[in-house]
C-alpha atoms as a PDB file:
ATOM      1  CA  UNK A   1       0.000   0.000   0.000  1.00  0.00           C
ATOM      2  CA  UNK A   2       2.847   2.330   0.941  1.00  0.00           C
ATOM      3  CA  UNK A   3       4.360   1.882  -2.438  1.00  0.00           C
ATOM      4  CA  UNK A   4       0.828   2.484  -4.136  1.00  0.00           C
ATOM      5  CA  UNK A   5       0.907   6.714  -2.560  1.00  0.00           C
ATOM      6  CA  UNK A   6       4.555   6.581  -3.222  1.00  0.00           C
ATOM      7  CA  UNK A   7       3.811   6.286  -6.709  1.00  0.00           C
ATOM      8  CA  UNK A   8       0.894   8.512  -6.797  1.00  0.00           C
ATOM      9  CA  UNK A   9       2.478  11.263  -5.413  1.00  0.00           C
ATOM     10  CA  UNK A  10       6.072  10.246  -8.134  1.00  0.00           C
ATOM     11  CA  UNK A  11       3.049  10.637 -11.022  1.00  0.00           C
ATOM     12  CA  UNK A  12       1.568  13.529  -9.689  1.00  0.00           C
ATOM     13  CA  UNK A  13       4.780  15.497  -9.917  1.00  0.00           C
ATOM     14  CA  UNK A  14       6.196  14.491 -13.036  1.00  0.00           C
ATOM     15  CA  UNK A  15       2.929  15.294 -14.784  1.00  0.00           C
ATOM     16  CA  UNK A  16       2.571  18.250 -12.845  1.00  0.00           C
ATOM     17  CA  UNK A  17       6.359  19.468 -13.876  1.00  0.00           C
ATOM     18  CA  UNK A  18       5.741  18.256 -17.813  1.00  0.00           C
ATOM     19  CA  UNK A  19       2.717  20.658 -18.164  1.00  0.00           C
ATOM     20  CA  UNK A  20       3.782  23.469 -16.054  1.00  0.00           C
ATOM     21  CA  UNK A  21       5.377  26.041 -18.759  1.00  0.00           C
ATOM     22  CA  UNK A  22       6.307  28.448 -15.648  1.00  0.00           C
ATOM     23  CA  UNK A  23       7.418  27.710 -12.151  1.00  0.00           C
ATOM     24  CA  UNK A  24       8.912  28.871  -8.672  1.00  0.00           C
ATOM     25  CA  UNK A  25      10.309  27.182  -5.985  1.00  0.00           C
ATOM     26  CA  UNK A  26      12.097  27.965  -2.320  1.00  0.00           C
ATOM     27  CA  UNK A  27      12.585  27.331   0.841  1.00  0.00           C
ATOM     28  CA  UNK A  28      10.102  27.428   4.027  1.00  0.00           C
ATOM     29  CA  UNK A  29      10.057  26.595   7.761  1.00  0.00           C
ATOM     30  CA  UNK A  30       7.864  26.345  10.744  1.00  0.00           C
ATOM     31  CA  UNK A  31       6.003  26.053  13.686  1.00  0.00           C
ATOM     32  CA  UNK A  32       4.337  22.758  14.384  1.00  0.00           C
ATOM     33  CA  UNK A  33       1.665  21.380  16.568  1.00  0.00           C
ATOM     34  CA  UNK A  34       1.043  17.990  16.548  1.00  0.00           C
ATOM     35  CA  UNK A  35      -0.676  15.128  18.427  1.00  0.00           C
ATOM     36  CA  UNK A  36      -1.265  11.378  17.852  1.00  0.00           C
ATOM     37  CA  UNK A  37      -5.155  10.296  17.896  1.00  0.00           C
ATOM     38  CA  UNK A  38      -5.087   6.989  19.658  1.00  0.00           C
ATOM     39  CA  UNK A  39      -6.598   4.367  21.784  1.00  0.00           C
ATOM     40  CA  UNK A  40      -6.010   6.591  24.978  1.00  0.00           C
ATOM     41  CA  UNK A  41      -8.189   9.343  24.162  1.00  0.00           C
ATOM     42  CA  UNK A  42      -7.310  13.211  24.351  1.00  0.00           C
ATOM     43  CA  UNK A  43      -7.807  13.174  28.261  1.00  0.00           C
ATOM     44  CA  UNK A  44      -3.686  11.709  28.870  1.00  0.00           C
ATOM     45  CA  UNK A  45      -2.483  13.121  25.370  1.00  0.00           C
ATOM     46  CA  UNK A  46      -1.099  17.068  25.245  1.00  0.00           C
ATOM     47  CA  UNK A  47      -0.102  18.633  21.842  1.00  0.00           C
ATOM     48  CA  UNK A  48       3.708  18.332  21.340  1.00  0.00           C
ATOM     49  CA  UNK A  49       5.652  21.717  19.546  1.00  0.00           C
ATOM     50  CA  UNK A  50       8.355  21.366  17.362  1.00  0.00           C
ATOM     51  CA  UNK A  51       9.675  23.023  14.063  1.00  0.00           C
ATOM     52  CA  UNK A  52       9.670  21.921  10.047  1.00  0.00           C
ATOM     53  CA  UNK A  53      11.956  22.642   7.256  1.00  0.00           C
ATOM     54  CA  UNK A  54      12.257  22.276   3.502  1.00  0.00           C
ATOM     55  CA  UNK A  55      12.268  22.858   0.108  1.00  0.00           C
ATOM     56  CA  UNK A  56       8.874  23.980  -2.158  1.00  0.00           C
ATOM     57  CA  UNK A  57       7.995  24.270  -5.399  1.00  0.00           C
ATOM     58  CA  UNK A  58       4.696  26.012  -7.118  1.00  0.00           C
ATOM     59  CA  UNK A  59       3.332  24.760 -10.578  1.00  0.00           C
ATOM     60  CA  UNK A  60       0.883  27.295 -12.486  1.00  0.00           C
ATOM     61  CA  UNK A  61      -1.741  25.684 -14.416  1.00  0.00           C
ATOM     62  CA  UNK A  62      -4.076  28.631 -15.071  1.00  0.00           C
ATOM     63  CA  UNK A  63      -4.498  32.124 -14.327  1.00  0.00           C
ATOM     64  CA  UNK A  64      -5.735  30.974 -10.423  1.00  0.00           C
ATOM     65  CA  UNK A  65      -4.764  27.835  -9.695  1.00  0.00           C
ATOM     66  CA  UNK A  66      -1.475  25.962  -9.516  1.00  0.00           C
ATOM     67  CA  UNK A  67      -0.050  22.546  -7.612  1.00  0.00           C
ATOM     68  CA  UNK A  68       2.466  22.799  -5.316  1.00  0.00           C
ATOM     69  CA  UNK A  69       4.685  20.390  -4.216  1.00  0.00           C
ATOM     70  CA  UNK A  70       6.923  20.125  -0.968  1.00  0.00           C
ATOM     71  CA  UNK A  71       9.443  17.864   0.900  1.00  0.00           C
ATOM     72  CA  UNK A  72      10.035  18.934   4.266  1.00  0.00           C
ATOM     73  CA  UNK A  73      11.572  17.683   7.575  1.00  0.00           C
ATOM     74  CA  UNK A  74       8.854  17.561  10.396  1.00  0.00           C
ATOM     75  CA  UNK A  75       9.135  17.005  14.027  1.00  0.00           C
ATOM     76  CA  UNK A  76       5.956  15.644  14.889  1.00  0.00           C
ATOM     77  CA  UNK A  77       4.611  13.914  18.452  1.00  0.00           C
ATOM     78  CA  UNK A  78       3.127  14.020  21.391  1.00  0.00           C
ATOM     79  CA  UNK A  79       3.128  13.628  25.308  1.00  0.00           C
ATOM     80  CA  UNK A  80       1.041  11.376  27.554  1.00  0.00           C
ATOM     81  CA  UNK A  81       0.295  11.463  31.210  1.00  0.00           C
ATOM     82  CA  UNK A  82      -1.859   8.673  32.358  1.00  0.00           C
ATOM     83  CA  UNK A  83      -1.981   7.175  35.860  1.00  0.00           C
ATOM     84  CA  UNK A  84       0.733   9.400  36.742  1.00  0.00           C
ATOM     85  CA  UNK A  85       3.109   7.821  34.049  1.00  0.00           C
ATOM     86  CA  UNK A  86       4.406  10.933  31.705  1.00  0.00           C
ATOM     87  CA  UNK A  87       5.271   9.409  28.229  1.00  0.00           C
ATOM     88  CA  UNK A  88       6.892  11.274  25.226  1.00  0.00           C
ATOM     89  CA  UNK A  89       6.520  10.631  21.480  1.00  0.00           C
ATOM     90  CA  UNK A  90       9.107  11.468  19.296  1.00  0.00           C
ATOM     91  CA  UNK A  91       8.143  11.022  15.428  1.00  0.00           C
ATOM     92  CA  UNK A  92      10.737  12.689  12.674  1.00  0.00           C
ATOM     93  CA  UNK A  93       9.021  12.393   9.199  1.00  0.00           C
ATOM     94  CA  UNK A  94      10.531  13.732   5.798  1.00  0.00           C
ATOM     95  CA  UNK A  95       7.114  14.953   4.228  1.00  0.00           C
ATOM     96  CA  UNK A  96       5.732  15.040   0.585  1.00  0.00           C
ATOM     97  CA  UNK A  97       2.193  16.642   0.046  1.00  0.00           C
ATOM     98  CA  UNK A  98       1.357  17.229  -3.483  1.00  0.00           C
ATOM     99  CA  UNK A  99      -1.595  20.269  -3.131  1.00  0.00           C
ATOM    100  CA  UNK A 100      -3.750  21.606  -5.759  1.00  0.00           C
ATOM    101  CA  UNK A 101      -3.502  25.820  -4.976  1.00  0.00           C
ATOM    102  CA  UNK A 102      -6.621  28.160  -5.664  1.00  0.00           C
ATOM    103  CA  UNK A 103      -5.773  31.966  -5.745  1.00  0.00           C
ATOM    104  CA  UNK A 104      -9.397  33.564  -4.455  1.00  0.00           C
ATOM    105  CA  UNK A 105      -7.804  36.998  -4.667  1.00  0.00           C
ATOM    106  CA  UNK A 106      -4.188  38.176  -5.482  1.00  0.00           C
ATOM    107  CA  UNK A 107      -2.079  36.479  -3.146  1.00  0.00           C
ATOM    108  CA  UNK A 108      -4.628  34.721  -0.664  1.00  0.00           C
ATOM    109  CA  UNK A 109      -4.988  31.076  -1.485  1.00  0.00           C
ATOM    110  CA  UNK A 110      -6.578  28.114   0.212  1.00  0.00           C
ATOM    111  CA  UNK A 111      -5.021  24.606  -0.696  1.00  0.00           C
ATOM    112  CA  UNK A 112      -5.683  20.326  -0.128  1.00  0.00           C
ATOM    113  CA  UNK A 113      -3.876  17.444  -1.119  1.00  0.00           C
ATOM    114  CA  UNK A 114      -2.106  14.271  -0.502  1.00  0.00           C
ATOM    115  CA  UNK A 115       0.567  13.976   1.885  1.00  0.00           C
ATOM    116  CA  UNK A 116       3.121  10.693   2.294  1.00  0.00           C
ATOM    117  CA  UNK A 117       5.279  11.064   5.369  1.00  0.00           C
ATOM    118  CA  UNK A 118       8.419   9.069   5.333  1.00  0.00           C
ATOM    119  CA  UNK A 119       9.472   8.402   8.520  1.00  0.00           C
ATOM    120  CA  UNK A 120      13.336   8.704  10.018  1.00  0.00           C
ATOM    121  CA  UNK A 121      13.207   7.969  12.834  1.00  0.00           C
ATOM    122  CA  UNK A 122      10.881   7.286  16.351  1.00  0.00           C
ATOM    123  CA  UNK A 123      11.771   7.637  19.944  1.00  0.00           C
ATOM    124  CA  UNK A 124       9.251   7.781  23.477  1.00  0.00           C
ATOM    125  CA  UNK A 125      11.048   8.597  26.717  1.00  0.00           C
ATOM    126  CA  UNK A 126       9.647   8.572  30.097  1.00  0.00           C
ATOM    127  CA  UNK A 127       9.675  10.243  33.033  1.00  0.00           C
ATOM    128  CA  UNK A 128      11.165   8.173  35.504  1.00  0.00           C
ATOM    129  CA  UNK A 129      14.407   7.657  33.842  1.00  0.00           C
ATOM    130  CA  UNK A 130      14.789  10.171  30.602  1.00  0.00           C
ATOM    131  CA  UNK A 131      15.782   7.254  28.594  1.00  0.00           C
ATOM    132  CA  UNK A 132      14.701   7.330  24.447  1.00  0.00           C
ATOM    133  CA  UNK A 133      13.254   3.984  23.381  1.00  0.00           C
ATOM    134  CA  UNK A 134      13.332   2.982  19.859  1.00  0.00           C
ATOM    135  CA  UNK A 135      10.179   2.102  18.884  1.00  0.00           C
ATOM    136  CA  UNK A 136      10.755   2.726  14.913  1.00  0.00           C
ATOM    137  CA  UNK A 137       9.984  -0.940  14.001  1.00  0.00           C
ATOM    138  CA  UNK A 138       6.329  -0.562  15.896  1.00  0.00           C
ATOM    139  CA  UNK A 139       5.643   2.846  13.764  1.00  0.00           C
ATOM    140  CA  UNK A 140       4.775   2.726  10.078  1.00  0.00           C
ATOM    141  CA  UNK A 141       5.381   5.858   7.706  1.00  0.00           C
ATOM    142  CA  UNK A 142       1.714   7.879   7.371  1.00  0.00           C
ATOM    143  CA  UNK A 143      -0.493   8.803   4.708  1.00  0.00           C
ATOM    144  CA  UNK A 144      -2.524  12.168   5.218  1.00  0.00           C
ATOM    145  CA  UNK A 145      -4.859  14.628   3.693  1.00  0.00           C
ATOM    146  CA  UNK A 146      -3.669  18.246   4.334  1.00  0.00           C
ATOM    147  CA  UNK A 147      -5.324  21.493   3.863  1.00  0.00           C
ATOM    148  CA  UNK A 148      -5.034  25.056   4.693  1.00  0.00           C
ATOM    149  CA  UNK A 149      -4.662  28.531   3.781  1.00  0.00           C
ATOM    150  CA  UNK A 150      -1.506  30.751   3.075  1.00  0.00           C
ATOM    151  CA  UNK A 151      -0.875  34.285   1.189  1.00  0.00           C
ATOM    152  CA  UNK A 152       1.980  35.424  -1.273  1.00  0.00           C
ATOM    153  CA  UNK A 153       3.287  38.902  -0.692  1.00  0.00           C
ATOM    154  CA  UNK A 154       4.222  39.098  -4.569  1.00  0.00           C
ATOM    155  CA  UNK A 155       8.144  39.911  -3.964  1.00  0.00           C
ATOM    156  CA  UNK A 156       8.848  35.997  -3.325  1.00  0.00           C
ATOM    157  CA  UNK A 157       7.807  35.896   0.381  1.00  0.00           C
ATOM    158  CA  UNK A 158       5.061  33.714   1.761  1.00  0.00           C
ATOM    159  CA  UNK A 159       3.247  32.334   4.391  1.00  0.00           C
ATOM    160  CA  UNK A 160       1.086  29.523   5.082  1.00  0.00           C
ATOM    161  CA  UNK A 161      -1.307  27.622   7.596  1.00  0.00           C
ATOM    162  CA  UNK A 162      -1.790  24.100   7.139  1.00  0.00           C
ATOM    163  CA  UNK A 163      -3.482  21.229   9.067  1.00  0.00           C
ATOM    164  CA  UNK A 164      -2.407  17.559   7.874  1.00  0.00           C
ATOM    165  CA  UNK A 165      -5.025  14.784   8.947  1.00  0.00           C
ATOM    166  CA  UNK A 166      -3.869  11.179   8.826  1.00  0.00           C
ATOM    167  CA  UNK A 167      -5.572   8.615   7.623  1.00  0.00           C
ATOM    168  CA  UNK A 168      -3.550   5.430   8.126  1.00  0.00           C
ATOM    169  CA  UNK A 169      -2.258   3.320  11.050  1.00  0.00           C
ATOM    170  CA  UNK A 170       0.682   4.799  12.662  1.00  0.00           C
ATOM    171  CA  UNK A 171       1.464   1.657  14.901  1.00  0.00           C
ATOM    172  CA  UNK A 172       1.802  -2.233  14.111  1.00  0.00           C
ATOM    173  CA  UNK A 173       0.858  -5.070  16.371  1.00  0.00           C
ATOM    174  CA  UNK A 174      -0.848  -3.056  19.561  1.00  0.00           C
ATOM    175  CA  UNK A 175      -3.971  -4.198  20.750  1.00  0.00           C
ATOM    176  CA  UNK A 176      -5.838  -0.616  20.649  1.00  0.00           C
ATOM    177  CA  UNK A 177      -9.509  -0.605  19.541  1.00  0.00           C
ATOM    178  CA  UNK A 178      -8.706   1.977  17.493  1.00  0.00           C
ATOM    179  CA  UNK A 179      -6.048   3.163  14.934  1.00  0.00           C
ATOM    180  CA  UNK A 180      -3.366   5.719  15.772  1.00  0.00           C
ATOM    181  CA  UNK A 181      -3.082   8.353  13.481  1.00  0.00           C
ATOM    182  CA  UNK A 182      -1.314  11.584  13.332  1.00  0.00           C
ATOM    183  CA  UNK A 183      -2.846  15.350  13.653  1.00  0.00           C
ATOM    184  CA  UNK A 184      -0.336  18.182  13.363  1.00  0.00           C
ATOM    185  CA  UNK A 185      -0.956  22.119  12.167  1.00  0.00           C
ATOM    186  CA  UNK A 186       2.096  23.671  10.678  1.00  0.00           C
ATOM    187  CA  UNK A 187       3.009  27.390  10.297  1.00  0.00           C
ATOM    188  CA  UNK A 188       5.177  28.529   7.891  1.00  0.00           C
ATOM    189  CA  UNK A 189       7.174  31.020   6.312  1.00  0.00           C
ATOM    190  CA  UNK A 190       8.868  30.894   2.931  1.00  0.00           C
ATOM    191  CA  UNK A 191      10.963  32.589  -0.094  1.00  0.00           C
ATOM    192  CA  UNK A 192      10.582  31.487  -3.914  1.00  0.00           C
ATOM    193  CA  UNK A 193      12.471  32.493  -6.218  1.00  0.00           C
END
């Protein structure tokens, strides 16, 4: 299945690139937000901050609308207090959403698309002793749909809301009654060129 988006998002971009006659890319970075929907419920989960970075580039297909395309590194997580046990999540993806971009006026645009998330690497600590477990072989790579909002200042500078909802399994062989999937916001900031 992971091969299947893998090769969506591949097509996406080369067809995207072959028609595109015009076309700008850069560099962003971030704020994210990000949680883990899971089997525990949001009463012993809290939000978990960290920071993005990465390259972008913007496909114009018409006189509003464009794709864009991204690969970024993302800090994503979460921490967990339940019956006085405090857990962290550490989850480092390299992600790939593919959007389709409407401009509704000059410079504001809203934007949705596909999003594979390759994951590096994935470490929980606890409280009691500080030690990182690797738990990367019990966490798969994600799948999300992402949306959002952003606004282009016309002299290359940019910024951008977006909220990525997961859609697949984050973790194999646990007995939860429900999947674990992740649920992070991003703010960003960019330059193309």
């Amino acid at each position: 299945m992971k091969s299947f988006y893998i090769s969506l998002v591949a097509l996406l971009l080369v067809t995207t690139a072959a028609q595109a006659q015009d076309f700008s890319y850069g560099i962003m970075g971030g704020y994210n937000l990000s949680k883990v929907d899971n089997a525990l419920g949001g009463d012993f989960a809290d939000n978990k901050s960290n920071y993005h970075i990465g390259l972008i580039a913007e496909f114009p297909q018409g006189d509003n609308w464009s794709f864009e395309a991204a690969a970024f590194y993302s800090g994503e997580g979460e921490s967990l207090d339940f019956n006085g046990t405090t857990s962290t999540i550490y989850l480092r993806f390299i992600n790939v959403p593919v959007h389709f971009k409407y401009y509704l006026t000059e410079g504001f645009s809203l934007h949705a698309g596909p999003q594979v998330g390759f994951l590096l690497n994935a470490k929980q600590s606890f409280v009691e002793d500080g030690d990182r477990e690797d738990i990367e072989g019990k966490v798969n790579s994600s799948f999300a749909l992402t949306g959002g909002l952003g606004y282009d200042f016309g002299n290359g500078l940019f910024i951008k809301g977006t909220f990525d909802l997961g859609i697949t399994d984050l973790v194999d062989n646990v007995d939860f009654s429900n999947d674990e999937r992740t649920r992070t916001g991003h703010l960003s900031i960019g330059y193309k060129f």
